[in-house]
Protein backbone atom coordinates (compact mmCIF):
# COMPACT_ATOMS: atom_id res chain seq x y z
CA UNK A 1 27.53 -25.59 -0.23
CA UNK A 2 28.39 -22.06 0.72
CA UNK A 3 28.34 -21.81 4.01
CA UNK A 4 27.22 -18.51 5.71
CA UNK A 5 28.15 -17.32 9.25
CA UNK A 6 25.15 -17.53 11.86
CA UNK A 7 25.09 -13.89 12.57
CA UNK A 8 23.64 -13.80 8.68
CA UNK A 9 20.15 -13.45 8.84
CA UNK A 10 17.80 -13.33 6.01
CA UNK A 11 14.44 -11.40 6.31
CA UNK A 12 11.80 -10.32 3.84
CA UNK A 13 11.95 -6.69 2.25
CA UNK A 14 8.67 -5.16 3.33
CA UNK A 15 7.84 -6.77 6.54
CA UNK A 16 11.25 -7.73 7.70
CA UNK A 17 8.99 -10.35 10.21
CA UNK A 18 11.22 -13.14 8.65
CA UNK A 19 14.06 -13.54 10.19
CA UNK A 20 15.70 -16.57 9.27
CA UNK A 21 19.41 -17.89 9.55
CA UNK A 22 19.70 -20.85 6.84
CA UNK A 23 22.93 -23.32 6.76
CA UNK A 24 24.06 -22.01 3.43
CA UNK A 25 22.48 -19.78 0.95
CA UNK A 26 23.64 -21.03 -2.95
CA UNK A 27 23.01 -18.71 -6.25
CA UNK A 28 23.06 -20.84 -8.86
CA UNK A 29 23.22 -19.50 -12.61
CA UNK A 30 21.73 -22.32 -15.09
CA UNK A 31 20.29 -25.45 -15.34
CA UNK A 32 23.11 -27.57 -14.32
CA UNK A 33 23.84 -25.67 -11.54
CA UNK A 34 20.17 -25.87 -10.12
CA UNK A 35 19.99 -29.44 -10.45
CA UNK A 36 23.00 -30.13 -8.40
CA UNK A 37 22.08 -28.48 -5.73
CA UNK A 38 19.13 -29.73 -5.38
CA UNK A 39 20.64 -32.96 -5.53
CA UNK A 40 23.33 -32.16 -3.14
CA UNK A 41 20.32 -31.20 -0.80
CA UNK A 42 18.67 -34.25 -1.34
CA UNK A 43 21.80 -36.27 -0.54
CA UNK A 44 22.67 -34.53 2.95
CA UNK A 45 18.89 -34.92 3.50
CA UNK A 46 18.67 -31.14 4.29
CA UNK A 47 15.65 -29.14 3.04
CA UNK A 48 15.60 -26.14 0.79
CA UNK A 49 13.74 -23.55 -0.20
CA UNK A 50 14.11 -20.86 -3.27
CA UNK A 51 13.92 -17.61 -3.00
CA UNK A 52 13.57 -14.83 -5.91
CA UNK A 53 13.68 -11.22 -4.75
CA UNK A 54 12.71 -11.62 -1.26
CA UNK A 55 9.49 -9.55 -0.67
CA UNK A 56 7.07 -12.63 0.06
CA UNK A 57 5.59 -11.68 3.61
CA UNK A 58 4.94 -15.51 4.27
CA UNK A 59 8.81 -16.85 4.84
CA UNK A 60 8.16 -19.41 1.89
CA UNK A 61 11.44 -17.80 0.47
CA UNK A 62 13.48 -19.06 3.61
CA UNK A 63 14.06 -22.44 5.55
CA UNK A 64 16.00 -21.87 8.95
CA UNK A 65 18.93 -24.58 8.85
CA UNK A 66 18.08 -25.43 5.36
CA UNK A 67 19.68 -24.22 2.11
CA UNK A 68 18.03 -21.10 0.35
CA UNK A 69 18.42 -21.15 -3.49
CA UNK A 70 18.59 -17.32 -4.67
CA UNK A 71 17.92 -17.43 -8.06
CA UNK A 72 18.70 -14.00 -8.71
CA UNK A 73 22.08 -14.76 -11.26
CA UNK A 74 19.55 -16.78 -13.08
CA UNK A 75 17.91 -14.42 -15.06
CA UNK A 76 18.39 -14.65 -18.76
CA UNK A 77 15.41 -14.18 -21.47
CA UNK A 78 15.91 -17.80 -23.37
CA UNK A 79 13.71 -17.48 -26.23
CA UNK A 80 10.99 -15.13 -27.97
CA UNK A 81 8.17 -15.84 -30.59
CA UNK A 82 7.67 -12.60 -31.83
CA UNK A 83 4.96 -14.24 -34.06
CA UNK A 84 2.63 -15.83 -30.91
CA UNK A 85 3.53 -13.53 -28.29
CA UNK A 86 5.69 -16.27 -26.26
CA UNK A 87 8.93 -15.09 -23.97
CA UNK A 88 10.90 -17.88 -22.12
CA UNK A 89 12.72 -16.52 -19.20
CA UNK A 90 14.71 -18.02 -16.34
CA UNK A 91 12.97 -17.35 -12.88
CA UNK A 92 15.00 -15.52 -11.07
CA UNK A 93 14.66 -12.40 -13.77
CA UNK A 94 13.52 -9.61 -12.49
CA UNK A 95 9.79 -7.56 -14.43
CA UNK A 96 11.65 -4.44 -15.18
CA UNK A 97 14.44 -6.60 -16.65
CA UNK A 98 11.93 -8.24 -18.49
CA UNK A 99 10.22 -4.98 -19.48
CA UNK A 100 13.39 -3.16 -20.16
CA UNK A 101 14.56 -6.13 -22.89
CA UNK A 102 10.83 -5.89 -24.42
CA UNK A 103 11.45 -2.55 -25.02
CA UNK A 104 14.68 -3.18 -27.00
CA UNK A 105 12.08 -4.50 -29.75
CA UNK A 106 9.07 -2.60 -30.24
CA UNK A 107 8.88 -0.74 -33.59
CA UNK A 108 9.25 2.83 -34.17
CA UNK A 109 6.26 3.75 -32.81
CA UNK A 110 6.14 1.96 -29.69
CA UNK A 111 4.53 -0.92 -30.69
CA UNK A 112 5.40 -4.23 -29.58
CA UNK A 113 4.06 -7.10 -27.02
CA UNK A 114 3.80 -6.44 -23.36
CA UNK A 115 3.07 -8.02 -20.52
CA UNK A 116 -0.72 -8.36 -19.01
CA UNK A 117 -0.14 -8.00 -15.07
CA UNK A 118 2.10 -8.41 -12.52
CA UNK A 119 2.06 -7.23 -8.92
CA UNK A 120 1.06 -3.43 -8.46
CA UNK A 121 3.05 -1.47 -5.19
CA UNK A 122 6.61 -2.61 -6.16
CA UNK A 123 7.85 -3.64 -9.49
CA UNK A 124 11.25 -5.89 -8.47
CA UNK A 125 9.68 -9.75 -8.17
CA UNK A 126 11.09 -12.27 -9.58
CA UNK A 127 8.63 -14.38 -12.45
CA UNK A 128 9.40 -17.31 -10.97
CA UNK A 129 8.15 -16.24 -7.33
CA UNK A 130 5.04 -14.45 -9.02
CA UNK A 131 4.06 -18.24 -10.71
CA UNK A 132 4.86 -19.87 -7.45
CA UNK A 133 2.38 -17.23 -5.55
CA UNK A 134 0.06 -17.25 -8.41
CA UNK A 135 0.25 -13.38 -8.28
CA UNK A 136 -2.18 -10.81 -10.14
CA UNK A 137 -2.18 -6.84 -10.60
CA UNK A 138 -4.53 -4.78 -11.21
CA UNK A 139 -6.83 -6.41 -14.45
CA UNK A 140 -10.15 -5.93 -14.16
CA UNK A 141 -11.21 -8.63 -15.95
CA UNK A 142 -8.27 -10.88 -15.68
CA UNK A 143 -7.75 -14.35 -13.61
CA UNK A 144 -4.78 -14.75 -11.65
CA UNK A 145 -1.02 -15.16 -13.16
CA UNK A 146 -1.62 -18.97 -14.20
CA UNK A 147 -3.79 -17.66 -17.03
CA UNK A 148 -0.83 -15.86 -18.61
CA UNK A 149 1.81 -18.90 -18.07
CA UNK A 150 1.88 -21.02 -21.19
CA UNK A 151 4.40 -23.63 -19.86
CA UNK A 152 7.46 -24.07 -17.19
CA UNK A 153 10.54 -26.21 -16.74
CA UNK A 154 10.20 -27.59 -13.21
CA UNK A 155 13.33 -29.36 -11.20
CA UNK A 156 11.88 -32.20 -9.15
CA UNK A 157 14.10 -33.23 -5.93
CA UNK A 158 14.98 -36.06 -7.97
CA UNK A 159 17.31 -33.62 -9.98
CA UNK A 160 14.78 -34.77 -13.36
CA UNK A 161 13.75 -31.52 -15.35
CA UNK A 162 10.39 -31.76 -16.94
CA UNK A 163 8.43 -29.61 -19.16
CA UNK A 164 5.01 -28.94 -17.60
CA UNK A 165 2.48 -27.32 -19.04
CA UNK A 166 -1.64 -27.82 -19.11
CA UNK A 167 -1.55 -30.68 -21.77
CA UNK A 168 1.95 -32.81 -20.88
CA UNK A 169 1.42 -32.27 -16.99
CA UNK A 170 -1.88 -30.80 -16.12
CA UNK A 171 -1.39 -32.15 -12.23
CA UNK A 172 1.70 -30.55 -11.80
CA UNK A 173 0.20 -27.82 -14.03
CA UNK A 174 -2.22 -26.82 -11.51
CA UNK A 175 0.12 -27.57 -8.72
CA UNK A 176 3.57 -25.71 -8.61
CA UNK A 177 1.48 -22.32 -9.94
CA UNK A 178 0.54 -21.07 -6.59
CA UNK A 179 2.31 -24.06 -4.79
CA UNK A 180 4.72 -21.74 -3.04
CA UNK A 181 8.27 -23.78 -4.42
CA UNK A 182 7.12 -26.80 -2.80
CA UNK A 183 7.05 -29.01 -5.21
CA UNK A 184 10.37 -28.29 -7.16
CA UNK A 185 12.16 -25.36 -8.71
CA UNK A 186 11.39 -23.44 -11.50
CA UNK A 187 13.89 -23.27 -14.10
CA UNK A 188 12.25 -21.79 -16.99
CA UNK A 189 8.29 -19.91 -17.76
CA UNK A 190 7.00 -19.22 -20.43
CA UNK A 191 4.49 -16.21 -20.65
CA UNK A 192 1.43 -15.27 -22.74
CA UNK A 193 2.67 -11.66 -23.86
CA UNK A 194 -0.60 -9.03 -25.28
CA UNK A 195 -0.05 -6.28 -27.67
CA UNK A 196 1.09 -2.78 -26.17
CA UNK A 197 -1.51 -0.31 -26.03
CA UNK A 198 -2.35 3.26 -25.29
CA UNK A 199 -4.42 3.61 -22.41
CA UNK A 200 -6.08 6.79 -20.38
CA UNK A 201 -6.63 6.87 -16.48
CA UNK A 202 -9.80 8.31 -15.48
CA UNK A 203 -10.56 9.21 -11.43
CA UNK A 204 -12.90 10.23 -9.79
CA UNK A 205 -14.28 9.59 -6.07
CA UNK A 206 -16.97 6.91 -4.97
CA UNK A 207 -18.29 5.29 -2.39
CA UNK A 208 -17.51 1.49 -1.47
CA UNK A 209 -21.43 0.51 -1.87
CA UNK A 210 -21.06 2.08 -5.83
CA UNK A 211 -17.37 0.14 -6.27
CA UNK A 212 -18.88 -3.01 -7.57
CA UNK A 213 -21.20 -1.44 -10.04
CA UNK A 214 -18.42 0.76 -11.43
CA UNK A 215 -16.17 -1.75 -11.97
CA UNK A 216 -18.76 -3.79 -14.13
CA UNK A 217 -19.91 -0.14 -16.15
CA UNK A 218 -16.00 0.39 -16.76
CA UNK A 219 -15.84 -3.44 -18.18
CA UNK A 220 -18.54 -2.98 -20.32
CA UNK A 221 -16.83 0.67 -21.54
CA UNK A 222 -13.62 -1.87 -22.40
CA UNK A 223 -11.70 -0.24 -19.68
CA UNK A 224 -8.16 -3.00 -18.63
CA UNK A 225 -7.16 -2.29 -15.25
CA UNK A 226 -8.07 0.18 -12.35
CA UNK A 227 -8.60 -0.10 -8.43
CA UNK A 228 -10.10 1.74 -5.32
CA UNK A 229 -8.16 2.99 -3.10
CA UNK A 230 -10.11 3.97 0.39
CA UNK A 231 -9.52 6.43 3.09
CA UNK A 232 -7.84 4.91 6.48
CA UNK A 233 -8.32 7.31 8.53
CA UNK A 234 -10.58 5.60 11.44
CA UNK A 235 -11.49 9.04 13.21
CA UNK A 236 -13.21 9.69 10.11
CA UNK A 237 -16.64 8.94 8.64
CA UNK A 238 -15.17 8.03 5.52
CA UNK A 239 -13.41 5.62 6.84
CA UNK A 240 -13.06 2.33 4.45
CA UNK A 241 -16.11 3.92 2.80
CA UNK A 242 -14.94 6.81 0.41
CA UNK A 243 -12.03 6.49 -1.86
CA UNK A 244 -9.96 7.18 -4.96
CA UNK A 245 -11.48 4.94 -8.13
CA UNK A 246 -9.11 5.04 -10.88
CA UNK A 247 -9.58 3.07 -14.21
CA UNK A 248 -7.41 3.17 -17.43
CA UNK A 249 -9.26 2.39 -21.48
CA UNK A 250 -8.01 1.74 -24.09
CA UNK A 251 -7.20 4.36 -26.57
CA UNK A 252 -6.60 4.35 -30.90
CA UNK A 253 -3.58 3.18 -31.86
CA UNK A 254 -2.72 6.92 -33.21
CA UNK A 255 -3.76 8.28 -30.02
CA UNK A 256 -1.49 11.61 -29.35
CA UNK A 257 0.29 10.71 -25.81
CA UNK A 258 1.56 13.92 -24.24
CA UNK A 259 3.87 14.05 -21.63
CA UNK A 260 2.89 12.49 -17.93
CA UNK A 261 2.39 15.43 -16.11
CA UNK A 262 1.84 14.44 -12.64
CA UNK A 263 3.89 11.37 -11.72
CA UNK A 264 4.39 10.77 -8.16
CA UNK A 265 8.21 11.25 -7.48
CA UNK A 266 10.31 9.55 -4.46
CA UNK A 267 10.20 12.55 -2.02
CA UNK A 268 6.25 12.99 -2.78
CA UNK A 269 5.65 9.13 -2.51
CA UNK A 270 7.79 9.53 0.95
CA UNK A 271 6.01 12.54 2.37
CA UNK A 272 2.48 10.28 1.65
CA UNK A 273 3.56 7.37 3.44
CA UNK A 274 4.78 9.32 6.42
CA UNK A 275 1.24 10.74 6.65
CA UNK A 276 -0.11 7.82 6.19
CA UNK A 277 1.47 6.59 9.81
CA UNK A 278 0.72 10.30 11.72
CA UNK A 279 -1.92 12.13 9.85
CA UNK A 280 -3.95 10.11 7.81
CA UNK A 281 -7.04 12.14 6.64
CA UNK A 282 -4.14 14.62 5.37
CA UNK A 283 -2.55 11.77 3.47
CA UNK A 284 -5.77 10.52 1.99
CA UNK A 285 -6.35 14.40 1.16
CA UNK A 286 -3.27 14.89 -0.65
CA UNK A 287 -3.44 11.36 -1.97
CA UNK A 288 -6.66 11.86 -3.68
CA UNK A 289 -5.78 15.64 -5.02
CA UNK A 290 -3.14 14.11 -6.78
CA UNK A 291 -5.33 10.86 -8.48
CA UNK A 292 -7.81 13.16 -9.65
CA UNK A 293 -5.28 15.86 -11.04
CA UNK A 294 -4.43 13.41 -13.24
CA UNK A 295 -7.36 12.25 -14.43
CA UNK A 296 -7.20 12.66 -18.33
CA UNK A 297 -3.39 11.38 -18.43
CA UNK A 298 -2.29 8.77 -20.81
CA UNK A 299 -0.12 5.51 -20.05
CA UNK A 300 1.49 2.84 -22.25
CA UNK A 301 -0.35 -0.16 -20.90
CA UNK A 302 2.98 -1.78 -19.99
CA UNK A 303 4.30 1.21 -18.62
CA UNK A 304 1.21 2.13 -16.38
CA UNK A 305 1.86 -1.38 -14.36
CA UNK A 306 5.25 0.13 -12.94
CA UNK A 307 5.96 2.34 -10.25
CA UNK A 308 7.73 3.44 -7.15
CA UNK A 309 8.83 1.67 -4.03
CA UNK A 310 12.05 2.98 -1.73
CA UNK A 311 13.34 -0.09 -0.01
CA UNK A 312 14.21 0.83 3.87
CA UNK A 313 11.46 3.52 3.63
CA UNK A 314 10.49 2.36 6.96
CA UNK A 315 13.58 2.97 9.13
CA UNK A 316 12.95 6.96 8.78
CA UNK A 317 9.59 6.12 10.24
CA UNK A 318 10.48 3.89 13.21
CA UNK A 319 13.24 7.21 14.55
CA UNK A 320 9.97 9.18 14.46
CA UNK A 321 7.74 6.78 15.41
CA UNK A 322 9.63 5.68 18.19
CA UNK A 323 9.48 1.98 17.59
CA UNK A 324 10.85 -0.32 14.96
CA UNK A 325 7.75 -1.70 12.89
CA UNK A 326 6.58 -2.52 9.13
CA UNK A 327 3.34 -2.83 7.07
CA UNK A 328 2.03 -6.00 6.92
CA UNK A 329 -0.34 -7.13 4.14
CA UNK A 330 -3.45 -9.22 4.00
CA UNK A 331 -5.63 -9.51 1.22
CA UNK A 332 -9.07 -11.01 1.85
CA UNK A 333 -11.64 -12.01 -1.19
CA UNK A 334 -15.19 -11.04 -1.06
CA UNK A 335 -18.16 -11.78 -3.75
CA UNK A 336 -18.69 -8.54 -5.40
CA UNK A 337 -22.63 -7.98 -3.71
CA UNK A 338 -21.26 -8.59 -0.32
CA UNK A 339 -18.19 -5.66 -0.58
CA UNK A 340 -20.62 -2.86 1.33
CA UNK A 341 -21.45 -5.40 4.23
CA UNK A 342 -17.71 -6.54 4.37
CA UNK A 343 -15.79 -2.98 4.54
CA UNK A 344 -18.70 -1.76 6.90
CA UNK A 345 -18.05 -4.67 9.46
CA UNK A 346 -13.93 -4.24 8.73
CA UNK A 347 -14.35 -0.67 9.67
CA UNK A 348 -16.13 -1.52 12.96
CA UNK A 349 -13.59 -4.16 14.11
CA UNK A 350 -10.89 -2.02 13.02
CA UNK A 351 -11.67 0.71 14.86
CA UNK A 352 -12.39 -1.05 17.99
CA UNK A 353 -9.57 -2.92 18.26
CA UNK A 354 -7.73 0.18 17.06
CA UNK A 355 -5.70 -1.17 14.32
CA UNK A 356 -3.55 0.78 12.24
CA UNK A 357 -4.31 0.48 8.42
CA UNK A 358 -2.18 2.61 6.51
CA UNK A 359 -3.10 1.96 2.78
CA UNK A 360 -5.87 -0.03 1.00
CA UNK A 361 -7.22 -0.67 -1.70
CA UNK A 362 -9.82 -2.71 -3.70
CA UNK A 363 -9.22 -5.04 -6.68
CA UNK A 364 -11.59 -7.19 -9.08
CA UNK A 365 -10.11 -10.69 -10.25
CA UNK A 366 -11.43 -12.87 -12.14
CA UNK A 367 -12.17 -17.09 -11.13
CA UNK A 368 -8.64 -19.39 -11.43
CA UNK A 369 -10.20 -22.45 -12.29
CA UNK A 370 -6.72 -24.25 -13.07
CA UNK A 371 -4.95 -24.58 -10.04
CA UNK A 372 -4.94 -26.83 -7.00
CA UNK A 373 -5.09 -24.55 -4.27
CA UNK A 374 -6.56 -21.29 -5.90
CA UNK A 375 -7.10 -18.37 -3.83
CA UNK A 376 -9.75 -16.97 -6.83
CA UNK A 377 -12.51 -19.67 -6.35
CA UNK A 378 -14.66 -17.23 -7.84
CA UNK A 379 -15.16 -14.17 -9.20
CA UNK A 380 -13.94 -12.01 -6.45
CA UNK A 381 -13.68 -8.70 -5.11
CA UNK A 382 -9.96 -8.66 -3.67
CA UNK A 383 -9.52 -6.62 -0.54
CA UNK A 384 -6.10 -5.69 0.47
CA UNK A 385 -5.17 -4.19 3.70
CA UNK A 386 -1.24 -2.28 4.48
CA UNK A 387 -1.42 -2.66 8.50
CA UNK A 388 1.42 -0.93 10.71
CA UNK A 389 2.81 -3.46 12.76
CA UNK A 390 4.82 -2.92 15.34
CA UNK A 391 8.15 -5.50 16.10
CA UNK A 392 7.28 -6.58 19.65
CA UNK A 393 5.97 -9.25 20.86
CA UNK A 394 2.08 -7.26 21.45
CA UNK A 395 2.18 -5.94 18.10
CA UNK A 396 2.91 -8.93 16.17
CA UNK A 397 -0.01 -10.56 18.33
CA UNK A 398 -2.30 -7.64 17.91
CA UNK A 399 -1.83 -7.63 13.97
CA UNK A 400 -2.24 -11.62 14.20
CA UNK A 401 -5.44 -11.26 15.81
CA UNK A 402 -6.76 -8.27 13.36
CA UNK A 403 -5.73 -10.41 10.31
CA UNK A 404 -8.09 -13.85 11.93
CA UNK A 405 -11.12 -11.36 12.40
CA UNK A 406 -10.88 -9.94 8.67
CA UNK A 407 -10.48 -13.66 7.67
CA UNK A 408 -12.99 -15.02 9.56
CA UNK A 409 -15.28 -11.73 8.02
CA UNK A 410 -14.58 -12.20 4.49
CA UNK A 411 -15.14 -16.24 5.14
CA UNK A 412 -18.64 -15.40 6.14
CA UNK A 413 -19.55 -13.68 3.42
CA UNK A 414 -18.41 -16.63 1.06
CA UNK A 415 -15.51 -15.06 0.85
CA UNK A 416 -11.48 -16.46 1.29
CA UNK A 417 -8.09 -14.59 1.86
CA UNK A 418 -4.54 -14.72 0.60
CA UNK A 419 -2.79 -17.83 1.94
CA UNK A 420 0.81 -16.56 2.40
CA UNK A 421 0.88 -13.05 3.32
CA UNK A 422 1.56 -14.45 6.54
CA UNK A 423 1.27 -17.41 8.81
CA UNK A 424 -1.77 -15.94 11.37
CA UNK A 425 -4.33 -18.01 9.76
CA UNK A 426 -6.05 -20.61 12.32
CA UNK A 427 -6.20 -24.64 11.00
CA UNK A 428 -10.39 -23.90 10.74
CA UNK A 429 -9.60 -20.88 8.59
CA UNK A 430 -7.00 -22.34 6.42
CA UNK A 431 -9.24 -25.70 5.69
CA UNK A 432 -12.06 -23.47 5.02
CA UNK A 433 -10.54 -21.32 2.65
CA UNK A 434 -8.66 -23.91 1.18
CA UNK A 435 -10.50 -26.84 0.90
CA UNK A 436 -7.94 -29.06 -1.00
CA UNK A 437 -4.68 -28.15 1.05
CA UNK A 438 -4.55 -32.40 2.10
CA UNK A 439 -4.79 -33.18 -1.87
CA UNK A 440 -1.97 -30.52 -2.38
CA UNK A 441 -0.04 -32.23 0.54
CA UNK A 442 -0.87 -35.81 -1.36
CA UNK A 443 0.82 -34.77 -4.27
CA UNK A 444 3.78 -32.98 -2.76
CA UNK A 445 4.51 -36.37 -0.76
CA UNK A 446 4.20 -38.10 -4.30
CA UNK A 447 6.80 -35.89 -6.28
CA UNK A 448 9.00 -35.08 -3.12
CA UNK A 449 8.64 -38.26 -0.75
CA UNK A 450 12.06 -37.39 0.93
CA UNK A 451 10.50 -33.35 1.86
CA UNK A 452 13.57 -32.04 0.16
CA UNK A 453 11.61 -28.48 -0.73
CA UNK A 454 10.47 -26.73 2.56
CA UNK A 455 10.16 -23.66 3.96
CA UNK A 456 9.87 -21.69 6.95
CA UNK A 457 5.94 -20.53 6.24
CA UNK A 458 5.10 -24.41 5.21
CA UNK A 459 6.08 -26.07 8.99
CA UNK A 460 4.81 -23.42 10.36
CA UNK A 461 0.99 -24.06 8.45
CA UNK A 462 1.94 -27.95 9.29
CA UNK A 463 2.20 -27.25 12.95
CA UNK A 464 -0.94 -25.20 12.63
CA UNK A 465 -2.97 -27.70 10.90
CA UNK A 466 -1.51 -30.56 12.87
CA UNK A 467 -2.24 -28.68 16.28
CA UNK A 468 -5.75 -28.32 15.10
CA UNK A 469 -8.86 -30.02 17.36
């Protein structure tokens, strides 16, 4: 093992809430080198966890004292079907890597296969991370990632690699996707790929009670992806009520595709999320100027999913702010005919308990009725909230107790939440939201009796399930 000095401590890249000092960090490049050191791991009887690019919020990247497995020198593309629309890649590579080397075989007119979703806000995850997290972007009438994941090579902690996919290994299937690297580590995926198309944004402004209905009228239009993206600024009426709804159909084939004439550039997106912190109806202002001037603009589908993200951004912040501190994200899950009721209550408690939202925006996924712990019971309406926290010990306890009340909100409502943004979620909440965490915990004792995967995030939900009344 590489061993790395104490005073090296690894943290998430957006939250930086993380902090974590492991007793050696390994970056293994293949499949040989993966399996040994897991079994070297297993041997010393210390636990591991793997990490891709770092920006889970959760910790299920880390394990203080254990061994973290950064995958990121394992990122080859291993095979392509051209013909079915099937890429193999290793799971540390990175989506623009994976986007860049699609691009390298399109035809002369752009045509080619592309990818159907990955996360929207930042663009450098690793695939492997987004199938353990079960991630979506912004479809509108997609299910989560498992839907486009046509098999994966899994390492056990026995060292065995097995093929897994729906018919060969349907437990483990429905398991690992969304099991947060707890169950092994994931050497290869393979992904369902869709043809590239032309696509055209259309914005305009709504209010949250019309969101539902316009997501179903731009469906049945044949529209692919869009959100809504609502005002934060408390002091103001529109609060979590009016925001920017922007949706993107499908155009011909021959469709002309002029230059992108408003693109939002680093110093713009920077400028925006400083407002966002000191003057918020100005940043929703400006914000929502620029979506609607570019209403009419026209996007490779592939292309539209990517976009800007300055690591560090915050450090500018915290000299002006005054304090260090971070955005920290939930996402909470609402049926569709409850939204109103849910961002009208959010708003309340919000404001009362003067939280800090700085971006949010609303999502429509579709049921995941394949995996084991699936955050998409149903057909959802998926809520996601950026909230300034600050790094002392009162703001990480007021931002724990805002994240519980929106849980406990959308739970309510029949709704559930995101289960590893963070670790604030009571025992009650967690059991409620997922109903089958002890069957997940069954299985993981099954394929890794000895606990050789672990991770920071999973003893801290075992302490908080075990603490439970």
């Amino acid at each position: 093992m590489t061993m790395r000095p104490p005073s090296v401590v690894l943290n998430d890249r957006h939250s930086a809430l993380n902090a974590s000092v492991p007793l050696a960090l390994e970056h293994p490049a293949g499949l040989p080198a993966i399996r040994e050191a897991v079994a070297r791991a297993a041997r010393a009887g210390v636990p591991l966890a793997i990490a891709g690019a770092r920006h889970a919020m959760g910790g299920q990247q880390f394990c203080h004292g254990g061994v973290v497995l950064d995958l990121e020198r394992h990122a080859a593309v291993r095979d392509f079907d051209a013909a079915r629309g099937l890429v193999t890649v290793d799971a540390g590579i990175r989506w623009p890597a994976l986007q860049a080397w699609l691009a390298q075989r399109r035809d002369a007119e752009g045509r080619g296969w592309s990818i159907r979703q990955k996360q929207s806000g930042a663009d450098d995850f690793s695939i492997g991370g987004s199938l353990a997290a079960n991630a979506h972007g912004r479809g509108l009438d997609f299910a989560p990632l498992v839907a486009d994941i046509e098999r994966f090579r899994l390492v056990l902690a026995s060292g065995d690699a097995i093929d897994v996919d729906r018919a060969s290994a349907p437990e483990l299937f429905a398991a690992a996707i969304g099991g947060y690297g707890l169950l092994g580590v994931v050497d290869t995926a393979t992904l369902r790929l869709v043809p590239r198309c032309k696509l055209e944004r259309r914005v305009r402004l709504v209010d949250v009670a019309d969101v539902a209905v316009a997501f179903d009228a731009e469906i049945a239009q044949g529209s692919l992806y869009g959100d809504f993206q609502f005002a934060v600024d408390p002091r103001d009426g529109d609060f979590l009520r009016r925001g920017v709804f922007a949706c993107y159909r499908p155009l011909p084939d021959d469709a002309a595709m002029p230059p992108v004439a408003h693109a939002l550039d680093e110093e713009r997106w920077r400028a925006l999320m400083r407002l966002a912190h000191v003057d918020k109806r100005e940043a929703f202002a400006r914000y929502a100027a620029f979506y609607l001037a570019s209403d009419g603009q026209r996007y490779a589908s592939d292309d539209h999913q990517f976009g800007l993200y300055p690591d560090g951004y915050h450090a500018a912040l915290d000299d002006e702010l005054g304090h260090r501190g971070s955005e920290m994200i939930g996402e909470m899950y609402v049926p569709a005919a409850q939204l109103a009721t849910f961002m009208h209550r959010a708003a309340d408690d919000l404001r009362v308990h003067g939280a800090d939202v700085v971006y949010g925006t609303v999502r429509r996924i579709r049921a995941d009725r394949e995996t084991l712990l699936p955050w998409a019971r149903d057909d959802f309406l998926c809520v996601v909230f950026n909230l300034h926290v600050r790094h002392d010990a009162a703001g990480i306890a007021a931002a724990r107790d805002d994240f519980r009340r929106l849980i406990d909100n959308a739970l309510s409502l029949g709704g559930s939440y995101y289960l590893t943004y963070h670790g604030y979620a009571r025992a009650d909440q967690v059991r409620h939201a997922y109903p089958r965490i002890d069957e997940f915990f069954a299985l993981k004792n099954r394929v890794d009796p000895q606990g050789v995967f672990a991770s920071d995030w999973y003893r801290r939900l075992r302490a908080t399930l075990a603490g439970a009344p």
